[in-house]
N, C-alpha and C. Protein backbone atom coordinates (compact mmCIF):
# COMPACT_ATOMS: atom_id res chain seq x y z
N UNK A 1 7.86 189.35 120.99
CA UNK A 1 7.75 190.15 122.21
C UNK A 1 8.75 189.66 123.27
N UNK A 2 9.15 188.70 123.66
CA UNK A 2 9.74 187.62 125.02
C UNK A 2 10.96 188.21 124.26
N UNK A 3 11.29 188.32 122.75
CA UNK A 3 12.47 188.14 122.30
C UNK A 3 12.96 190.04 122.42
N UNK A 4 11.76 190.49 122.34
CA UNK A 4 12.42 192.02 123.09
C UNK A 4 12.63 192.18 124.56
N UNK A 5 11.92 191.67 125.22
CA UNK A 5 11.96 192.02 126.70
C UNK A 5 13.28 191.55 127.09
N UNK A 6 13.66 190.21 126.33
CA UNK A 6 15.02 189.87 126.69
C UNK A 6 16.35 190.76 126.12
N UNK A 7 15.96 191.36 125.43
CA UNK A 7 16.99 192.11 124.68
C UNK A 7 17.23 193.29 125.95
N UNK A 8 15.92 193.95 125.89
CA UNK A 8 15.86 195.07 126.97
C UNK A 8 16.67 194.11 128.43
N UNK A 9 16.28 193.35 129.25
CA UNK A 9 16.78 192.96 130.19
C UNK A 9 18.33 193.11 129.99
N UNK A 10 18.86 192.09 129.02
CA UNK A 10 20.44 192.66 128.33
C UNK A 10 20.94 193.33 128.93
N UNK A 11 20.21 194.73 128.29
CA UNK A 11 20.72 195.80 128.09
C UNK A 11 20.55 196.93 129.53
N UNK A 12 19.93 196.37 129.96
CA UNK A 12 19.90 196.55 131.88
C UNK A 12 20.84 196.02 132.16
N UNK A 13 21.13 194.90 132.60
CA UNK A 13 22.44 193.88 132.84
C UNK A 13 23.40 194.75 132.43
N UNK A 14 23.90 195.28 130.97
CA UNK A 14 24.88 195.88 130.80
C UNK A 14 25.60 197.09 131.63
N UNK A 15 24.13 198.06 131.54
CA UNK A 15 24.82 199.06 132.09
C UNK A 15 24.86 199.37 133.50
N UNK A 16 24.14 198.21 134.32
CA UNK A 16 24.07 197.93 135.36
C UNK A 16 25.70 197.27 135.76
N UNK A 17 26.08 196.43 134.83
CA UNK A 17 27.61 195.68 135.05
C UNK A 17 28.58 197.16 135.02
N UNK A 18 28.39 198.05 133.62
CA UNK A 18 29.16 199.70 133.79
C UNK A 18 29.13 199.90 135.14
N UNK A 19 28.18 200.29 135.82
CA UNK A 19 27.86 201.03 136.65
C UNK A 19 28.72 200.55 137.73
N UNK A 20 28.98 199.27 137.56
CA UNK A 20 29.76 198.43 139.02
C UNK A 20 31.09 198.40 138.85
N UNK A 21 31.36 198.77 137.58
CA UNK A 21 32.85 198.44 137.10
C UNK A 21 33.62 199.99 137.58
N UNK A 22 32.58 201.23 136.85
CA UNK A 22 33.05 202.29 137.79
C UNK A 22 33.12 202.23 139.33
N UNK A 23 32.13 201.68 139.87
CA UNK A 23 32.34 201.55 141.52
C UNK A 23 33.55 200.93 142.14
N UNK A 24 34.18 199.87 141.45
CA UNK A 24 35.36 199.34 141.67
C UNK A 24 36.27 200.26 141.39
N UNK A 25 36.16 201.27 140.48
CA UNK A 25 37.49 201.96 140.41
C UNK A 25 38.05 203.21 141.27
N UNK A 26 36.33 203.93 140.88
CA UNK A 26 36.18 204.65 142.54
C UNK A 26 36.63 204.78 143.69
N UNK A 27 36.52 203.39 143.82
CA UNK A 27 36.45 203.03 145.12
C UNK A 27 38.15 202.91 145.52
N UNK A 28 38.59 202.65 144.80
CA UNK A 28 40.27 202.39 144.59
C UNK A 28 41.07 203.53 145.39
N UNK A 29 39.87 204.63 144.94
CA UNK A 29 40.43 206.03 145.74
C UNK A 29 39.82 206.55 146.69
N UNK A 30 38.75 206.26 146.98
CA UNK A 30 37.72 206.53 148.10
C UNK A 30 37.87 205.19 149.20
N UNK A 31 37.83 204.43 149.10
CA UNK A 31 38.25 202.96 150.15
C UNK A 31 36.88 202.62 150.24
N UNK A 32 36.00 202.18 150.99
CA UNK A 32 34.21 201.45 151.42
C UNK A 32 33.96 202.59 150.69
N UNK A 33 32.92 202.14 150.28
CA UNK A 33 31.56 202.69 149.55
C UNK A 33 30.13 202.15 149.73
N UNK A 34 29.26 202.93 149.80
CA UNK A 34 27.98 202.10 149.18
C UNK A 34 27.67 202.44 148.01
N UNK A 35 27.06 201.89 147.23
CA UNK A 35 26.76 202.91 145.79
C UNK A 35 25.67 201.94 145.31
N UNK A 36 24.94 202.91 144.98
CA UNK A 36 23.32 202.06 143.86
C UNK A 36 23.27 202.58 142.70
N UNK A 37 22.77 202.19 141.84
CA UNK A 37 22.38 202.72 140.24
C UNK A 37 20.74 202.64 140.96
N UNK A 38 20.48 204.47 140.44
CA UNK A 38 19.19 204.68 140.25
C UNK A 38 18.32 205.20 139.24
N UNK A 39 16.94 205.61 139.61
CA UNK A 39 16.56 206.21 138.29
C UNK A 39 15.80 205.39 137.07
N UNK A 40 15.94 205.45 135.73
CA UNK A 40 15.36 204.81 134.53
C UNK A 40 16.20 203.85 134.58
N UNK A 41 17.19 203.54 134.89
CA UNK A 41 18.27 202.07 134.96
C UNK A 41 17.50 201.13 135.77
N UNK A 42 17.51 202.00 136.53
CA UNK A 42 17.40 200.71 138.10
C UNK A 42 15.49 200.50 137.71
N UNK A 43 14.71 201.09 137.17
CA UNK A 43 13.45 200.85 136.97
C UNK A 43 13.56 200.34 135.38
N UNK A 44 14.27 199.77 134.78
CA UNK A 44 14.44 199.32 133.52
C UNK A 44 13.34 200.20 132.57
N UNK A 45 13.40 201.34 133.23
CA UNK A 45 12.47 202.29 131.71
C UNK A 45 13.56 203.46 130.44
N UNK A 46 15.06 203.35 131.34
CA UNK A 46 15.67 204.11 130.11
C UNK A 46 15.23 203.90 129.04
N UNK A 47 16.14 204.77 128.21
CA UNK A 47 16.06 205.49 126.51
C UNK A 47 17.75 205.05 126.47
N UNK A 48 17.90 204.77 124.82
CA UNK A 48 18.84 204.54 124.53
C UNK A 48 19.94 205.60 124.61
N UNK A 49 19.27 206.76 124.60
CA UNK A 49 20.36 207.97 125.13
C UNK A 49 20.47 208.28 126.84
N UNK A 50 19.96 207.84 127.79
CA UNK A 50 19.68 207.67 128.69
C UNK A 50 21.26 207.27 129.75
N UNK A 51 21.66 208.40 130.32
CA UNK A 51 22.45 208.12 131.53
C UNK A 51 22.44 206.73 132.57
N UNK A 52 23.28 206.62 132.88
CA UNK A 52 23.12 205.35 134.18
C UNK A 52 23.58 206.39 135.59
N UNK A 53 22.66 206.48 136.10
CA UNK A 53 22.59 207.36 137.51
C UNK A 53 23.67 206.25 138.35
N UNK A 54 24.28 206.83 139.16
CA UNK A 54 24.98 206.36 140.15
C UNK A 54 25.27 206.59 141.15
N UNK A 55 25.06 206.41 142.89
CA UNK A 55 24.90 207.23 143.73
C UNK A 55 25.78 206.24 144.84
N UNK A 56 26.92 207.19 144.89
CA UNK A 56 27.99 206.56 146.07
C UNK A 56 28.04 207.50 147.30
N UNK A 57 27.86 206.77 148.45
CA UNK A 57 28.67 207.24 149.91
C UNK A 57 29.68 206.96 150.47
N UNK A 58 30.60 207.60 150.71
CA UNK A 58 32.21 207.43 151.12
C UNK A 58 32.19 207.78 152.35
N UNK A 59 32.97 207.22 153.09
CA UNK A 59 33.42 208.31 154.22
C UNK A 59 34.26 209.37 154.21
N UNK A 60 34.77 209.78 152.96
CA UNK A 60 35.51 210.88 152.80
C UNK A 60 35.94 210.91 151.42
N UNK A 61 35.10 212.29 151.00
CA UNK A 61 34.84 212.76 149.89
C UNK A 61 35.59 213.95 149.68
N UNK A 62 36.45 214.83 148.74
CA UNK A 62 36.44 216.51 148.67
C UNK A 62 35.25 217.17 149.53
N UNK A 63 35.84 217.91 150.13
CA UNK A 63 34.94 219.08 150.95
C UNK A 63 34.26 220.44 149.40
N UNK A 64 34.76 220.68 148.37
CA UNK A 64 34.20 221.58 147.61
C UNK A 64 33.93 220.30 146.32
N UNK A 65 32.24 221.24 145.95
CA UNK A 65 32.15 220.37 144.64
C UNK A 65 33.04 220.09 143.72
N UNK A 66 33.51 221.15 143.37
CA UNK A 66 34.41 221.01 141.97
C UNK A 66 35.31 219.96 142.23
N UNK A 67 36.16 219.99 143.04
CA UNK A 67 36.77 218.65 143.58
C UNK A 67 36.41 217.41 143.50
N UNK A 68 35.07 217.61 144.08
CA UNK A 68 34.76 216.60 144.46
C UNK A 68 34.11 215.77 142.83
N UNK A 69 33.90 216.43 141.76
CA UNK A 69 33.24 216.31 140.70
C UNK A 69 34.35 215.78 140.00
N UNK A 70 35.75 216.33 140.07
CA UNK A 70 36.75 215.91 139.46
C UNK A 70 37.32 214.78 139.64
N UNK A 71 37.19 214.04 140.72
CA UNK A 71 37.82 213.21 141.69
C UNK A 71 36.79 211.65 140.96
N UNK A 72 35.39 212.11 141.18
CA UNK A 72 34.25 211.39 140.76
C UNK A 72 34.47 211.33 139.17
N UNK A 73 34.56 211.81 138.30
CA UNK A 73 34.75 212.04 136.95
C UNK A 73 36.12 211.38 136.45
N UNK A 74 37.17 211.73 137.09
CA UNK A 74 38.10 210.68 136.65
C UNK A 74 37.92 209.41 136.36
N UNK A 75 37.09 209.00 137.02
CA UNK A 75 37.13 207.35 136.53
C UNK A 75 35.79 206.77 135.26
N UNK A 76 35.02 207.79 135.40
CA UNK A 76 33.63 207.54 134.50
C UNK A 76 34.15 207.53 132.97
N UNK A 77 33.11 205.79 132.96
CA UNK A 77 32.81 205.37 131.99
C UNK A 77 31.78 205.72 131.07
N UNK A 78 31.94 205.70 129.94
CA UNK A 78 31.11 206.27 129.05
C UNK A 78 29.39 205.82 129.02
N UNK A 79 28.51 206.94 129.69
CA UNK A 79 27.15 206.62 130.25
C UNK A 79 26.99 206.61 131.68
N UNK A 80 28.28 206.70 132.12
CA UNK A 80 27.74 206.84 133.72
C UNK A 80 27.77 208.43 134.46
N UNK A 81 26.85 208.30 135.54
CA UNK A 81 26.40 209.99 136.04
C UNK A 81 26.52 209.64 137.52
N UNK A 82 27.86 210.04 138.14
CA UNK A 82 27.84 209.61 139.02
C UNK A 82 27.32 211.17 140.06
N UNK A 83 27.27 210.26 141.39
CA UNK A 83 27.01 212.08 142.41
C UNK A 83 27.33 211.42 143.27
N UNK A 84 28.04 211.89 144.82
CA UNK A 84 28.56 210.89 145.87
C UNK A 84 28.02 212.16 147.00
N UNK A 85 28.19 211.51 148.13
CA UNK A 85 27.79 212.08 149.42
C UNK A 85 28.70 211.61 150.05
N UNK A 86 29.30 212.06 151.46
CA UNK A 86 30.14 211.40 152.35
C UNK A 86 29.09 211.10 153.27
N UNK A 87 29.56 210.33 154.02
CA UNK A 87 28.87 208.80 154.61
C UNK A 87 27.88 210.05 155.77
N UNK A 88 28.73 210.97 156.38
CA UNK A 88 27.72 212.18 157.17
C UNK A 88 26.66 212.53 156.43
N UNK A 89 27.04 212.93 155.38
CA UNK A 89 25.92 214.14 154.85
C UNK A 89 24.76 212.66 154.39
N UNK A 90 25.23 211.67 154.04
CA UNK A 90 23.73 210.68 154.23
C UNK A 90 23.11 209.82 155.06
N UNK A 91 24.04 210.31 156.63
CA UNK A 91 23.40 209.86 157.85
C UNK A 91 22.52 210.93 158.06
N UNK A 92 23.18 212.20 157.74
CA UNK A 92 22.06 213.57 158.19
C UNK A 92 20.96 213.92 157.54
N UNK A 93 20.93 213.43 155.87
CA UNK A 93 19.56 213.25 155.32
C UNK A 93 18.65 212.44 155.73
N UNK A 94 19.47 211.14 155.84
CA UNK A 94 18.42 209.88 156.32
C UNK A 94 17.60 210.32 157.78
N UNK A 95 17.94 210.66 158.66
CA UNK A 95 17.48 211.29 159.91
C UNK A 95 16.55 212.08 159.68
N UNK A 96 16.89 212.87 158.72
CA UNK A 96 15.52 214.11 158.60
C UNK A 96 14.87 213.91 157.97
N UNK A 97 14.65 212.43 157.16
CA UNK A 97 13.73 212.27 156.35
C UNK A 97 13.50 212.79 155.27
N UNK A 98 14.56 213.37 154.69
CA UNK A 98 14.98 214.16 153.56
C UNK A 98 14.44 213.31 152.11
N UNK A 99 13.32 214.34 152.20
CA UNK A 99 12.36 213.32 151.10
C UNK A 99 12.74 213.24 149.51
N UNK A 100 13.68 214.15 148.87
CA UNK A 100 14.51 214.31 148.06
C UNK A 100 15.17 213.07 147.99
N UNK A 101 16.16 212.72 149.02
CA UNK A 101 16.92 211.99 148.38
C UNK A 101 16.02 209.95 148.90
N UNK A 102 15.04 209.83 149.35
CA UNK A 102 14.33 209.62 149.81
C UNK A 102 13.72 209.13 148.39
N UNK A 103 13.41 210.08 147.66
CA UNK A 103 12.61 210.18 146.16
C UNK A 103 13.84 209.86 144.63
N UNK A 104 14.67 210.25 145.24
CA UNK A 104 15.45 209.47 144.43
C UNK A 104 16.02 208.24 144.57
N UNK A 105 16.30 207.56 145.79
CA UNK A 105 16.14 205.99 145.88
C UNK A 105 15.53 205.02 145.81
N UNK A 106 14.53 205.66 145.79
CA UNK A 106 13.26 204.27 145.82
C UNK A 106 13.02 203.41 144.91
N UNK A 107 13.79 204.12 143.74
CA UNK A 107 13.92 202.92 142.77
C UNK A 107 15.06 202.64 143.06
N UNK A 108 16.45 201.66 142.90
CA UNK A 108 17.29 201.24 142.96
C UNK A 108 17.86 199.84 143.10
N UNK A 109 18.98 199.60 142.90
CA UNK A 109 20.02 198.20 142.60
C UNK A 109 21.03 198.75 143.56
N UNK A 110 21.54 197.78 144.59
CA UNK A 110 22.57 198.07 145.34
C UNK A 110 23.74 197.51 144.54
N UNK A 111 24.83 197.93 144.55
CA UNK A 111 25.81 197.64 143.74
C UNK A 111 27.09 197.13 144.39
N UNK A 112 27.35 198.16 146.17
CA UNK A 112 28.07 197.51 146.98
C UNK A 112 27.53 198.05 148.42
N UNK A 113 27.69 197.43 149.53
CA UNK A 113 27.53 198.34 150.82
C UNK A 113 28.51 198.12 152.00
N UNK A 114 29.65 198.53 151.99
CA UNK A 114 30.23 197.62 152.44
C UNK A 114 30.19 199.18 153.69
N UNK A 115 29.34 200.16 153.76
CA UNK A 115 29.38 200.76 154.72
C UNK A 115 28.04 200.80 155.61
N UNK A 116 26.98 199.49 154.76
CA UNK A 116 25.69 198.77 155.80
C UNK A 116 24.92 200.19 155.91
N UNK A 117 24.83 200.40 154.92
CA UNK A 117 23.77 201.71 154.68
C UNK A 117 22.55 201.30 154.30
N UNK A 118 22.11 200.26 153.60
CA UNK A 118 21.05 200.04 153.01
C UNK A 118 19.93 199.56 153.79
N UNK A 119 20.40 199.10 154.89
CA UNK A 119 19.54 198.99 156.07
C UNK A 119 19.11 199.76 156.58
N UNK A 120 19.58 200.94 156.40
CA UNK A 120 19.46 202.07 157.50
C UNK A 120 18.37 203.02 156.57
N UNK A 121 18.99 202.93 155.56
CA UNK A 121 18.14 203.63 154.20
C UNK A 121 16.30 203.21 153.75
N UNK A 122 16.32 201.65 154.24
CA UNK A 122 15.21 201.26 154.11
C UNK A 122 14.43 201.47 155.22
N UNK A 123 15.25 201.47 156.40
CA UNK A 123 14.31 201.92 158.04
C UNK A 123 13.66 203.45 157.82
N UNK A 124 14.63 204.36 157.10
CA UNK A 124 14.37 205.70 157.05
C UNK A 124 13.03 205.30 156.03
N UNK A 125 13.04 204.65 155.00
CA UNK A 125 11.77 204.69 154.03
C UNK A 125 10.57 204.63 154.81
N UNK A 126 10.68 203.32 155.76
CA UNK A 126 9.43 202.82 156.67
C UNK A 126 8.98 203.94 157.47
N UNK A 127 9.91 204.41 157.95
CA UNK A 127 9.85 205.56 159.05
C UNK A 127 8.48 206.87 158.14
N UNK A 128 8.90 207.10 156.84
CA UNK A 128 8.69 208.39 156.21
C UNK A 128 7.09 207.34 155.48
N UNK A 129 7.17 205.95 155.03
CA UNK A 129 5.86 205.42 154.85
C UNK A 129 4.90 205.78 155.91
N UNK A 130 5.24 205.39 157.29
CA UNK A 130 4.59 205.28 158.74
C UNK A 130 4.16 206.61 158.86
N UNK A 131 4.82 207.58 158.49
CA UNK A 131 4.15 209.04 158.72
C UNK A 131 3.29 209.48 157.62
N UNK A 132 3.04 208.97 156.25
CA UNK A 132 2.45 208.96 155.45
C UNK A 132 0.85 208.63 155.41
N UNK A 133 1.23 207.33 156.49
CA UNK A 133 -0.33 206.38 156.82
C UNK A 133 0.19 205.85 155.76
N UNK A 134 1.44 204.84 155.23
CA UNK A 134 1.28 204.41 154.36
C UNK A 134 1.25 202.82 154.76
């Protein structure tokens, strides 16, 4: 059993290391980022067919998806799913309490922040707990 859990841990580690190796390259063309791996990664419950979610904020992203998908896709490594926001559009979620994306972070691994989001991201959690009665 110890000798699977360690295997599984591994294999977190791995695609958790993917996940950062794309962020470095990314980033090459985007400049600061924050970016987390979320999802079945970041909660170590993937499937061996199982994506590595990846969620970056830039300060300046393509204004149209397709662009912006192409731009993001150039650099992906095999297993990674990336989706990016510019650094606005996840000051303006975080504010409204935008329980979506809210619901998709809560599991997560920070990977870089060099735009000091994650602070701000966890105040918004407390904020949306506190109205919960949580």
């Amino acid at each position: 059993m110890r000798e699977m859990l360690e295997r599984r841990k591994a294999q977190q580690r791995d695609r958790i290391e993917r996940a950062r190796r794309y962020v470095e390259a990314v980033r090459k063309e985007l400049g600061k980022v924050t970016a987390w791996v979320y999802g079945s990664v970041a909660r170590g419950t993937f499937k061996a067919w199982s994506d590595t979610d990846v969620f970056i904020v830039a300060e300046r992203l393509p204004d149209h998806p397709l662009q912006r998908n192409d731009l993001l896709y150039r650099f992906v490594d095999s297993g990674v799913e990336p989706k990016a926001w510019t650094k606005e559009e996840f000051l303006k979620a975080l504010l409204k309490g935008d329980g979506q994306i809210l619901a998709m972070l809560r599991d997560r691994i920070l990977l870089a922040d060099e735009l000091s989001l994650e602070p701000l991201l966890e105040e918004a959690e407390r904020r949306t707990s506190l109205k919960m009665g949580g």
